[in-house]
PDB file of N, CA and C in Angstrom:
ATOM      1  N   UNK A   1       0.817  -1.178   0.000  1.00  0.00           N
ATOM      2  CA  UNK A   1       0.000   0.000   0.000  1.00  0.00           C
ATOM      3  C   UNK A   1       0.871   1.256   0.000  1.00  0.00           C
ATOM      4  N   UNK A   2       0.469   2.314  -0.872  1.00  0.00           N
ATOM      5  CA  UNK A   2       1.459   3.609  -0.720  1.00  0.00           C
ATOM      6  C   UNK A   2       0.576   4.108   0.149  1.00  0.00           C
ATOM      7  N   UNK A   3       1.776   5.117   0.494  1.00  0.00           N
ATOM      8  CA  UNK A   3       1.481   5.836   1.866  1.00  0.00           C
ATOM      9  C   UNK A   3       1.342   7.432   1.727  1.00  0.00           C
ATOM     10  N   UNK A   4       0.479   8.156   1.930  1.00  0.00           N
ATOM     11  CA  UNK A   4       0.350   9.518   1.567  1.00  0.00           C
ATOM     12  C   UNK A   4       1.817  10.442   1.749  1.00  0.00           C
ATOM     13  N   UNK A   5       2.006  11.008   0.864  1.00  0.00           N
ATOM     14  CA  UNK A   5       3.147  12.004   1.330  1.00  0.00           C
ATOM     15  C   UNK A   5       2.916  12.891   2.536  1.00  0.00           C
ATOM     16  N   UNK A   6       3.632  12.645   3.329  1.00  0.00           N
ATOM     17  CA  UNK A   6       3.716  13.856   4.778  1.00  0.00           C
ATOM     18  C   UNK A   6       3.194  15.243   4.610  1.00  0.00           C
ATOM     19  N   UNK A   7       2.500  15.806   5.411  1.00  0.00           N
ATOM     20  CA  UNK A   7       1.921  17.007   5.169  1.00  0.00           C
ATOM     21  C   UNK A   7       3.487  17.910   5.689  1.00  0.00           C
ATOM     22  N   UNK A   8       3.658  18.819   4.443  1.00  0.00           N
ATOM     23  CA  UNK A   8       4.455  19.978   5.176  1.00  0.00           C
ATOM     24  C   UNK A   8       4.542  20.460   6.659  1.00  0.00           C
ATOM     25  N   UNK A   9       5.532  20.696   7.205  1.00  0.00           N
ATOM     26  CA  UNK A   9       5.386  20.803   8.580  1.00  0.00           C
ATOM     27  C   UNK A   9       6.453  22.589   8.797  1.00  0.00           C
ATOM     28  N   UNK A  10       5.670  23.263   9.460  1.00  0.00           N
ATOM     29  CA  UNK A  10       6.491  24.710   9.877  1.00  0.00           C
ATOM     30  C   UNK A  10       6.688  24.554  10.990  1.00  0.00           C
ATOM     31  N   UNK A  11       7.572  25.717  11.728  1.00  0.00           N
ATOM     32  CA  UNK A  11       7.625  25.817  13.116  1.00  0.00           C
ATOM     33  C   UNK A  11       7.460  26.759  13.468  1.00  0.00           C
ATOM     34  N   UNK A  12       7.092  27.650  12.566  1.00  0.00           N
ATOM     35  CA  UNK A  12       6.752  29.335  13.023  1.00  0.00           C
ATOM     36  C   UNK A  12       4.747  29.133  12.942  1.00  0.00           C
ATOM     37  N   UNK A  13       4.558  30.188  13.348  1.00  0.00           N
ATOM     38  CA  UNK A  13       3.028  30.267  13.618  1.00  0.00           C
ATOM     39  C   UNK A  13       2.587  31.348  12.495  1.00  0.00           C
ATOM     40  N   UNK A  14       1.874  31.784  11.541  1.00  0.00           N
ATOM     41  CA  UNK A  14       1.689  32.273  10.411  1.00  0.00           C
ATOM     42  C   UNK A  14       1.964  33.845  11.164  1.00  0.00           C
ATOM     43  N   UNK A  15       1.354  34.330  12.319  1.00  0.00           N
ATOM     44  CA  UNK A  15       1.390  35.634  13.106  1.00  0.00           C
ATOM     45  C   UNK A  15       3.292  35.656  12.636  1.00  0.00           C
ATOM     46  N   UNK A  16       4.145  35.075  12.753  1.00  0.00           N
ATOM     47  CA  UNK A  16       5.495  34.995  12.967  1.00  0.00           C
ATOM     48  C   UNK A  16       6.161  35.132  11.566  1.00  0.00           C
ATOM     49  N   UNK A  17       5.617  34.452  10.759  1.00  0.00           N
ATOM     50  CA  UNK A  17       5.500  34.923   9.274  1.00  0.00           C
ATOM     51  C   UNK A  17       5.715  36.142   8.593  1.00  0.00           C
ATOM     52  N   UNK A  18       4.164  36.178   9.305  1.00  0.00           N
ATOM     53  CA  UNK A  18       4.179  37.636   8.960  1.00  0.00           C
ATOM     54  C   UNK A  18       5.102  38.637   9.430  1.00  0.00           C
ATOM     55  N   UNK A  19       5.376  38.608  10.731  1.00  0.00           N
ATOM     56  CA  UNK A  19       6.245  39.550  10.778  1.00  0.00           C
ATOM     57  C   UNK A  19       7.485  39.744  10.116  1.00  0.00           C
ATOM     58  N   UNK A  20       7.897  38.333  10.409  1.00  0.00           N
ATOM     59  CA  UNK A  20       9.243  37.948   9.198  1.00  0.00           C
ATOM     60  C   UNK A  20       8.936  39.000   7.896  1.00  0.00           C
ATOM     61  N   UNK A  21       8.114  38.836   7.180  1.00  0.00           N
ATOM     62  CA  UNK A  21       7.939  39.545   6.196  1.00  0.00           C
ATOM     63  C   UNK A  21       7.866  40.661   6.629  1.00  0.00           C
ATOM     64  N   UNK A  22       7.100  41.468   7.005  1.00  0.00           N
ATOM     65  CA  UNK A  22       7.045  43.040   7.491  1.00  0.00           C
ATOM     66  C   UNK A  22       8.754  43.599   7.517  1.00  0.00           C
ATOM     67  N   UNK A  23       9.053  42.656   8.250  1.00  0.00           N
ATOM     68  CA  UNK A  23      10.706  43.047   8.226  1.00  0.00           C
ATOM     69  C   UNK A  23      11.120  43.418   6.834  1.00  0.00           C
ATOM     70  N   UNK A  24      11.272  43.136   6.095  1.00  0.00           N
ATOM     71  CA  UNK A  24      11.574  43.260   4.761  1.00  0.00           C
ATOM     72  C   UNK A  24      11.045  44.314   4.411  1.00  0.00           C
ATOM     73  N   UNK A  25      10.373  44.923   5.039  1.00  0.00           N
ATOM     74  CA  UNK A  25       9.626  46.470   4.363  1.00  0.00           C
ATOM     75  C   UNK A  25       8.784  46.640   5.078  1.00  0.00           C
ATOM     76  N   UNK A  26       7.981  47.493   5.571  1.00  0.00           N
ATOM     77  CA  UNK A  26       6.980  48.377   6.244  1.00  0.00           C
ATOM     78  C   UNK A  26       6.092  48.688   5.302  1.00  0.00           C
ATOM     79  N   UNK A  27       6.504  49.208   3.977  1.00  0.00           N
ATOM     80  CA  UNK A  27       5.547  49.437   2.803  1.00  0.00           C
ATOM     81  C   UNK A  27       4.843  48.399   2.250  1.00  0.00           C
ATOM     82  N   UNK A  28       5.419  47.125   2.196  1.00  0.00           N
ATOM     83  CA  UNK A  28       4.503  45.912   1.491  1.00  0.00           C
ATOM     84  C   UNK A  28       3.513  45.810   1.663  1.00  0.00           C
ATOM     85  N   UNK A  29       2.372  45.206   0.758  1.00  0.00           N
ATOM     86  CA  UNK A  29       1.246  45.512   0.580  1.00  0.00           C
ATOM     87  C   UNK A  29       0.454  44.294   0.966  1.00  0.00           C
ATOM     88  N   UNK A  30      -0.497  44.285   0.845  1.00  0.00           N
ATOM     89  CA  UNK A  30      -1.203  42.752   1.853  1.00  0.00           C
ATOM     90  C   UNK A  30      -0.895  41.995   0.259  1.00  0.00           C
ATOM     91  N   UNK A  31      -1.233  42.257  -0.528  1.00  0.00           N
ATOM     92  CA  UNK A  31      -1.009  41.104  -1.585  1.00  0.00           C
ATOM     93  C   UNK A  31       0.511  40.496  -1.486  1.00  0.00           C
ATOM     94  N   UNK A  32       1.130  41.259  -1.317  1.00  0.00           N
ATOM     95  CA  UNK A  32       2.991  41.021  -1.768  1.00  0.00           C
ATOM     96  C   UNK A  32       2.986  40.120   0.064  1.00  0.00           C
ATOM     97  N   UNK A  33       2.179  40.635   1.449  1.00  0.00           N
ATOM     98  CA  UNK A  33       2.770  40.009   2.204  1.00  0.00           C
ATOM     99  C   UNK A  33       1.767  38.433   2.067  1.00  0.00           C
ATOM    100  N   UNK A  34       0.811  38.318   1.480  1.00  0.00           N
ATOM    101  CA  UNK A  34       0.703  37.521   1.349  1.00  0.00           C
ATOM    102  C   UNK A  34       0.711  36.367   0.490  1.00  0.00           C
ATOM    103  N   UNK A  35       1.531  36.865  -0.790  1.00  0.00           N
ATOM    104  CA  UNK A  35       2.426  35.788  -1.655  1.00  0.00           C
ATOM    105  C   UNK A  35       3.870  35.368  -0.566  1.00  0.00           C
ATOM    106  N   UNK A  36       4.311  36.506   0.228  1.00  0.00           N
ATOM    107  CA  UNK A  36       5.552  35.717   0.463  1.00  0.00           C
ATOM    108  C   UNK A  36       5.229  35.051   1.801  1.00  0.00           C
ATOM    109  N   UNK A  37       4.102  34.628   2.285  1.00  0.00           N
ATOM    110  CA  UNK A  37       3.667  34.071   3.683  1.00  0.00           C
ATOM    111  C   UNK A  37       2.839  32.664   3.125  1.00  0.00           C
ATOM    112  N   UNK A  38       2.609  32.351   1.574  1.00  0.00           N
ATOM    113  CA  UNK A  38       1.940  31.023   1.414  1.00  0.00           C
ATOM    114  C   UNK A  38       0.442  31.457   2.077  1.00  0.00           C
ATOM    115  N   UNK A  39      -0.547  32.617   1.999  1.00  0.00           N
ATOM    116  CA  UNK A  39      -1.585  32.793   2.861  1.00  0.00           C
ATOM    117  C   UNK A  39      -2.367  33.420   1.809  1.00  0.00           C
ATOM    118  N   UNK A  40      -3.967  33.759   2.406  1.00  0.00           N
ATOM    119  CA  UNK A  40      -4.459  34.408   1.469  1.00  0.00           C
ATOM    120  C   UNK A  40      -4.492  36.516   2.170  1.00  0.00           C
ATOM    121  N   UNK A  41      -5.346  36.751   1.021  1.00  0.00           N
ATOM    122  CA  UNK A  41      -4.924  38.388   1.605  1.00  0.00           C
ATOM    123  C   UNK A  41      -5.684  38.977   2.858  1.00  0.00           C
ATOM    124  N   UNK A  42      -6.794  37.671   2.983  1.00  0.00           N
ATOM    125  CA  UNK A  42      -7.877  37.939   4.162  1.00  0.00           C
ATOM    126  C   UNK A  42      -7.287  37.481   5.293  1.00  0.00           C
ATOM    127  N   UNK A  43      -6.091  36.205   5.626  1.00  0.00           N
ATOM    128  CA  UNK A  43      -5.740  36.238   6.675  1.00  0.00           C
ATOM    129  C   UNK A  43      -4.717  37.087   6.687  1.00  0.00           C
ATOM    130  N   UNK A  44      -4.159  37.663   5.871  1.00  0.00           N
ATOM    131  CA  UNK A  44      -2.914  38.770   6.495  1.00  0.00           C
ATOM    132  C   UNK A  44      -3.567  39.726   6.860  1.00  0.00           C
ATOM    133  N   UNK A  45      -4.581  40.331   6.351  1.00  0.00           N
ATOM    134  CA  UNK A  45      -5.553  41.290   6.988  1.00  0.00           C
ATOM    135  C   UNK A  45      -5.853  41.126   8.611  1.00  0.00           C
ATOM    136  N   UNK A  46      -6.386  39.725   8.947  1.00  0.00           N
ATOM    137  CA  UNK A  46      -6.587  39.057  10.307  1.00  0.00           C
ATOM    138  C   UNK A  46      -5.753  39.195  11.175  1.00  0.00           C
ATOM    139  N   UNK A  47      -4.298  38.866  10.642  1.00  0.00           N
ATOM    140  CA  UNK A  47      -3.060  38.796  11.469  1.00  0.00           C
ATOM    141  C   UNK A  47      -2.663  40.224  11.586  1.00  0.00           C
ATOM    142  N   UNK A  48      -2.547  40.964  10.618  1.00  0.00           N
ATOM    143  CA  UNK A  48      -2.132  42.566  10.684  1.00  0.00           C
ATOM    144  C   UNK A  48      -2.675  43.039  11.721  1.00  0.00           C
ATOM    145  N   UNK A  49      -4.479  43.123  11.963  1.00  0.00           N
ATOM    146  CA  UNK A  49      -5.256  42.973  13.291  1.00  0.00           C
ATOM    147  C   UNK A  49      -4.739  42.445  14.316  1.00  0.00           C
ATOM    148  N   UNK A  50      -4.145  41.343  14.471  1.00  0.00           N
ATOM    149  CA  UNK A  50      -3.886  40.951  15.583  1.00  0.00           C
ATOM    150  C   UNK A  50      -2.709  41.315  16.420  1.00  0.00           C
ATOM    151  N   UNK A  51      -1.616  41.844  15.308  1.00  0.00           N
ATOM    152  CA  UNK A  51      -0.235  42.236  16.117  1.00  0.00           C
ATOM    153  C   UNK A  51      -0.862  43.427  16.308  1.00  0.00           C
ATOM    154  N   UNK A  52      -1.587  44.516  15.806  1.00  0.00           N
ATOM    155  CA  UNK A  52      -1.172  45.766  15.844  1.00  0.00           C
ATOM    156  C   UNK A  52      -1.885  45.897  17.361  1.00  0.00           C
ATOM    157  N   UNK A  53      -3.027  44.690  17.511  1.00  0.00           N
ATOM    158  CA  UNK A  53      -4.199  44.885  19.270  1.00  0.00           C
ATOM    159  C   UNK A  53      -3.394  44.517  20.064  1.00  0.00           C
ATOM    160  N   UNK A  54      -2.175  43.428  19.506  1.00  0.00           N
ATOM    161  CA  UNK A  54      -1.414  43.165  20.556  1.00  0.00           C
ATOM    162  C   UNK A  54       0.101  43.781  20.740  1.00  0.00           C
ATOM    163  N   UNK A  55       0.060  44.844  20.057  1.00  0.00           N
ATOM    164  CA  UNK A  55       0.676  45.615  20.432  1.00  0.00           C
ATOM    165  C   UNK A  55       2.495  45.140  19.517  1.00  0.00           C
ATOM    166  N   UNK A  56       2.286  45.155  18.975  1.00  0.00           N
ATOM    167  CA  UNK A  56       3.297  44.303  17.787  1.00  0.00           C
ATOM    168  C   UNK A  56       4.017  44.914  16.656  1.00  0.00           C
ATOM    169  N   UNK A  57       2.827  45.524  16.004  1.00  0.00           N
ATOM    170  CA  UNK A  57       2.808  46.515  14.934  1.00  0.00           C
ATOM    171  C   UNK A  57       2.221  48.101  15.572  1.00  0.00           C
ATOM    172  N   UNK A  58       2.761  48.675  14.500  1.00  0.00           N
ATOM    173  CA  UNK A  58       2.034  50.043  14.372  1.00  0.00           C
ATOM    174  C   UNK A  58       2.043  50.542  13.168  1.00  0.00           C
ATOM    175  N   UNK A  59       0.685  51.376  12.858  1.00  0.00           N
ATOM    176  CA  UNK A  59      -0.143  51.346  11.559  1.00  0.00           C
ATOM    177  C   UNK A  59       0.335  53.043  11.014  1.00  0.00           C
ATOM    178  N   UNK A  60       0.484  53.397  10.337  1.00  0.00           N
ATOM    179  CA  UNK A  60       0.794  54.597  10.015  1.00  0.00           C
ATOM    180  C   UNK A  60       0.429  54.887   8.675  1.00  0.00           C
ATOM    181  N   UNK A  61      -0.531  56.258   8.352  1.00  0.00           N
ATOM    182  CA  UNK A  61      -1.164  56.091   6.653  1.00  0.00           C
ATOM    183  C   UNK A  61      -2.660  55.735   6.831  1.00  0.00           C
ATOM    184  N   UNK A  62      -3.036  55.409   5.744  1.00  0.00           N
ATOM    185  CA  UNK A  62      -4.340  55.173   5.252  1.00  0.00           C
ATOM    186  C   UNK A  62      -4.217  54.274   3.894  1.00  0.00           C
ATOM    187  N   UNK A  63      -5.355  53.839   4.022  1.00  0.00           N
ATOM    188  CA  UNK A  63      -5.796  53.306   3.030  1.00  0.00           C
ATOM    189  C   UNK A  63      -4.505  52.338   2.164  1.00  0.00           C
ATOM    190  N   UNK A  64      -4.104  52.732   1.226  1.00  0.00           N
ATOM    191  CA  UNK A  64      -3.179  51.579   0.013  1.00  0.00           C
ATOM    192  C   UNK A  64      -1.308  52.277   0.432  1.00  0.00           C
ATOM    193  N   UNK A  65      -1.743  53.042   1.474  1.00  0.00           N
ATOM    194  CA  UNK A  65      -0.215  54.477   1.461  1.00  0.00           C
ATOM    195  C   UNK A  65      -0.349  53.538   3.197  1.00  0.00           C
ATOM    196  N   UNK A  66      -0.697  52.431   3.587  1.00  0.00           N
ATOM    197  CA  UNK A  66      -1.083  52.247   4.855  1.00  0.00           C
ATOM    198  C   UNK A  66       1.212  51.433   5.264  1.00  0.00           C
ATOM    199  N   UNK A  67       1.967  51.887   6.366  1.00  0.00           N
ATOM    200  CA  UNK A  67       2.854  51.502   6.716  1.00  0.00           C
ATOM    201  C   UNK A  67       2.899  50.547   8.216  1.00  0.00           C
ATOM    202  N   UNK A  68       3.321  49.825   8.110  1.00  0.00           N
ATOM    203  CA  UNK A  68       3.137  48.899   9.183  1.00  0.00           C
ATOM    204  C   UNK A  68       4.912  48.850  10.169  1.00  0.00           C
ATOM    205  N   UNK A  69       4.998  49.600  11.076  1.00  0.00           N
ATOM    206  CA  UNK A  69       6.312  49.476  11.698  1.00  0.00           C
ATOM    207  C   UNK A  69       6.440  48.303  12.847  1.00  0.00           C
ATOM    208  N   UNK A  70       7.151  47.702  13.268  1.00  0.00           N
ATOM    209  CA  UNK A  70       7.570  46.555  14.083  1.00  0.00           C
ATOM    210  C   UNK A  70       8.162  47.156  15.357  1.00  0.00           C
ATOM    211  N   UNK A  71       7.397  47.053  16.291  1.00  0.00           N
ATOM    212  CA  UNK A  71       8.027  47.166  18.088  1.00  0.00           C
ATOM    213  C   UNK A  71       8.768  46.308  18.176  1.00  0.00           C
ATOM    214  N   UNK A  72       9.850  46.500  18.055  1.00  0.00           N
ATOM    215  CA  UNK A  72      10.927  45.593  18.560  1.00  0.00           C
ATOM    216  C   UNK A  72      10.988  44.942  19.905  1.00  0.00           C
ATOM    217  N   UNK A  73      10.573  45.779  20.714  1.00  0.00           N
ATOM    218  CA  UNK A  73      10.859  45.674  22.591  1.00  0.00           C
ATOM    219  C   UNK A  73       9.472  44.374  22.792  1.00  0.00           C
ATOM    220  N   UNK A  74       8.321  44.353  21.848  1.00  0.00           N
ATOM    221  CA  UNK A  74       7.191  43.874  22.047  1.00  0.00           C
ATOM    222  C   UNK A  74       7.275  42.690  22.295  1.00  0.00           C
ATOM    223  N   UNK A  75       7.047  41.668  23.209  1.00  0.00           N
ATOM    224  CA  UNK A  75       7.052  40.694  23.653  1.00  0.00           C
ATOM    225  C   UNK A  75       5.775  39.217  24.228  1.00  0.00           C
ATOM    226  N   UNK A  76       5.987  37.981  23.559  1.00  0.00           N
ATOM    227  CA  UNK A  76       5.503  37.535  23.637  1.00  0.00           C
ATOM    228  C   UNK A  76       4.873  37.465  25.019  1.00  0.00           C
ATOM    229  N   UNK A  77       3.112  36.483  25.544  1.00  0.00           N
ATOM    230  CA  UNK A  77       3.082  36.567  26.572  1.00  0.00           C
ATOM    231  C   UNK A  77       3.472  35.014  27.132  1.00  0.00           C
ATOM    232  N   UNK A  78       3.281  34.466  26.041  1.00  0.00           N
ATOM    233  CA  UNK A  78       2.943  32.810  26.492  1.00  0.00           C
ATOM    234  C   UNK A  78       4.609  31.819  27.026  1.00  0.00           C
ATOM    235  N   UNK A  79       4.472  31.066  28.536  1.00  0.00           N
ATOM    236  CA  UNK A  79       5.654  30.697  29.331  1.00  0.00           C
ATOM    237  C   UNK A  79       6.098  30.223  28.035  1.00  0.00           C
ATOM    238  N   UNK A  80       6.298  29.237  27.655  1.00  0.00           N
ATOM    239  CA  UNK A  80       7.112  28.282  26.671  1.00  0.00           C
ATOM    240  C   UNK A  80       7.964  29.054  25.991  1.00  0.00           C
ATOM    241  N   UNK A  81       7.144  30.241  24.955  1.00  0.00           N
ATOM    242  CA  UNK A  81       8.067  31.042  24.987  1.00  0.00           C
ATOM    243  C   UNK A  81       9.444  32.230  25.078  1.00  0.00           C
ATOM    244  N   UNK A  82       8.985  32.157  26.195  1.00  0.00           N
ATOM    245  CA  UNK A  82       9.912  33.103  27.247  1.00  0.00           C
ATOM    246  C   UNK A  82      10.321  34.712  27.197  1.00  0.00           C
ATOM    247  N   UNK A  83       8.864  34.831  27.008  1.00  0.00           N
ATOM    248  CA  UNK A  83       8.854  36.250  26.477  1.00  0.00           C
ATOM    249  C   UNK A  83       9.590  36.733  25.335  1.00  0.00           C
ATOM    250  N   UNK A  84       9.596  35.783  24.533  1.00  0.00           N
ATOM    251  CA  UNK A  84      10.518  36.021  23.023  1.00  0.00           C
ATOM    252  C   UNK A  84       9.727  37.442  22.406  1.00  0.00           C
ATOM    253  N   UNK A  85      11.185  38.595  21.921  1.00  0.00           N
ATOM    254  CA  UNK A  85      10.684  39.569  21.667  1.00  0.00           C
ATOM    255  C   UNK A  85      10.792  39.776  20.058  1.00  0.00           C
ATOM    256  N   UNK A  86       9.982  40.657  19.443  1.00  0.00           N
ATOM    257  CA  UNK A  86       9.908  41.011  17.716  1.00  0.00           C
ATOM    258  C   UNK A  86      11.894  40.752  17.816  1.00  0.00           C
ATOM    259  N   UNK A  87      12.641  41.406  18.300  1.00  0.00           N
ATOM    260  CA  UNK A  87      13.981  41.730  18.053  1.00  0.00           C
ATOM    261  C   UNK A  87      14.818  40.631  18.040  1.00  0.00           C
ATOM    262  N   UNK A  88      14.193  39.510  18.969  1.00  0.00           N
ATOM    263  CA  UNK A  88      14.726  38.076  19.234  1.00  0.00           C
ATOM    264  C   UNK A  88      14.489  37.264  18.207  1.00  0.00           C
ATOM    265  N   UNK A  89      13.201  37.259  17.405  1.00  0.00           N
ATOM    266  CA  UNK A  89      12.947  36.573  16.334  1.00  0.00           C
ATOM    267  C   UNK A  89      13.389  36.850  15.515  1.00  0.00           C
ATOM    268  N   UNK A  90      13.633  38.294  15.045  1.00  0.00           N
ATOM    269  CA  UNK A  90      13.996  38.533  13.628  1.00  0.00           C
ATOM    270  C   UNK A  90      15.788  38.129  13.754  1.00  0.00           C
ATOM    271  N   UNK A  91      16.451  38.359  15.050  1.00  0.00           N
ATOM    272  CA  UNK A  91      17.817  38.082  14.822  1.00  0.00           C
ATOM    273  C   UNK A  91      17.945  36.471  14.862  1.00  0.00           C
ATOM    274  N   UNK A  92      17.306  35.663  15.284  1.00  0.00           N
ATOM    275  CA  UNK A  92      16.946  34.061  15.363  1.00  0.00           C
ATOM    276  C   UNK A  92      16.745  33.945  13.660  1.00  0.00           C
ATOM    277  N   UNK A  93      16.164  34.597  13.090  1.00  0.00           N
ATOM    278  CA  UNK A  93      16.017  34.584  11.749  1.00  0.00           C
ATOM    279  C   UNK A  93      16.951  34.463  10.795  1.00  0.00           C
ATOM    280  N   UNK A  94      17.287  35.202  11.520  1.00  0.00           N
ATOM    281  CA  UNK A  94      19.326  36.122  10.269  1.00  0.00           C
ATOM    282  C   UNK A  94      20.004  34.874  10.571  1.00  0.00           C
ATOM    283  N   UNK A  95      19.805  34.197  11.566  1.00  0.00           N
ATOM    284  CA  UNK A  95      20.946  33.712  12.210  1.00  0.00           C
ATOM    285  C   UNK A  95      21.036  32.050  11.326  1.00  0.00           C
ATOM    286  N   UNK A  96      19.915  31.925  10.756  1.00  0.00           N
ATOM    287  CA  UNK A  96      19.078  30.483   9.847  1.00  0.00           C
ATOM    288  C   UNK A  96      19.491  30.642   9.063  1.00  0.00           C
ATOM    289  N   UNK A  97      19.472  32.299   8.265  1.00  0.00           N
ATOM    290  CA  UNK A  97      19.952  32.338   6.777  1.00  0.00           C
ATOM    291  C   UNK A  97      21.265  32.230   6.307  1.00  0.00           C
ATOM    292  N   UNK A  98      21.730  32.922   7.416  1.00  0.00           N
ATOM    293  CA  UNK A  98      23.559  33.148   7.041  1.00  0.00           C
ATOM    294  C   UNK A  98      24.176  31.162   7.335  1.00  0.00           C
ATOM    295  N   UNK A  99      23.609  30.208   8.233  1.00  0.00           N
ATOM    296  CA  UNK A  99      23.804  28.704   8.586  1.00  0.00           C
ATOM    297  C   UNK A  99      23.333  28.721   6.665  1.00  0.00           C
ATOM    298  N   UNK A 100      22.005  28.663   6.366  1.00  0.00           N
ATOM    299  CA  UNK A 100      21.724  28.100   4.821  1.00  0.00           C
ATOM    300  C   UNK A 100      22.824  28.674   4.417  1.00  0.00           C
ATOM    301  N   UNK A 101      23.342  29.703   3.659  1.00  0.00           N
ATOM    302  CA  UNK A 101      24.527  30.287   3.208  1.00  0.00           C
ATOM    303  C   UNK A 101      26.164  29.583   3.279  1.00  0.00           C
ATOM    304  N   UNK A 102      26.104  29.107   4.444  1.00  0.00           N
ATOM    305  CA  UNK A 102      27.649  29.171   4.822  1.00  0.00           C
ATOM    306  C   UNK A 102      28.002  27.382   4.178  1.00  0.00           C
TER     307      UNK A 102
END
């Protein structure tokens, strides 16, 4: 009997994604962040909501001119994590790419 191929597996949470991406620009647009997040444009909309209530993001602009900046200091709440902050992830990040690289 064949056996289904394994479902893809991540370790980031799509909220984490996203930010990843935001990093890359403040200007990107929900379409562009959500080609490079594998998502559609209604959950980056969802998630954009959710960092900015939880204090994550900040919104600056209107409408299609709308900029999204990253609190660095902002910090998770949940134990496991250990209060991992925007600044901790994104350098945990760098730190993956330059290992792929080397």
């Amino acid at each position: 009997m064949d056996r289904p191929a394994p479902a893809p597996v991540g370790f980031l949470t799509p909220h984490a994604r996203l930010v990843l991406a935001l990093a890359r620009g403040p200007a990107r647009t929900v379409p562009q962040l959500a080609a490079d997040c594998r998502t559609s444009e209604r959950t980056v909309r969802r998630i954009i909501a959710d960092l900015v209530g939880g204090g994550f993001l900040t919104r600056e602009g209107a409408g299609q001119r709308v900029r999204h900046g990253l609190r660095h200091d902002a910090a998770t709440w949940h134990p496991f994590e250990g209060r991992l902050s925007v600044r901790t992830l994104l350098l945990l990040a760098a730190v993956d790419r330059e290992e792929e690289n080397a």
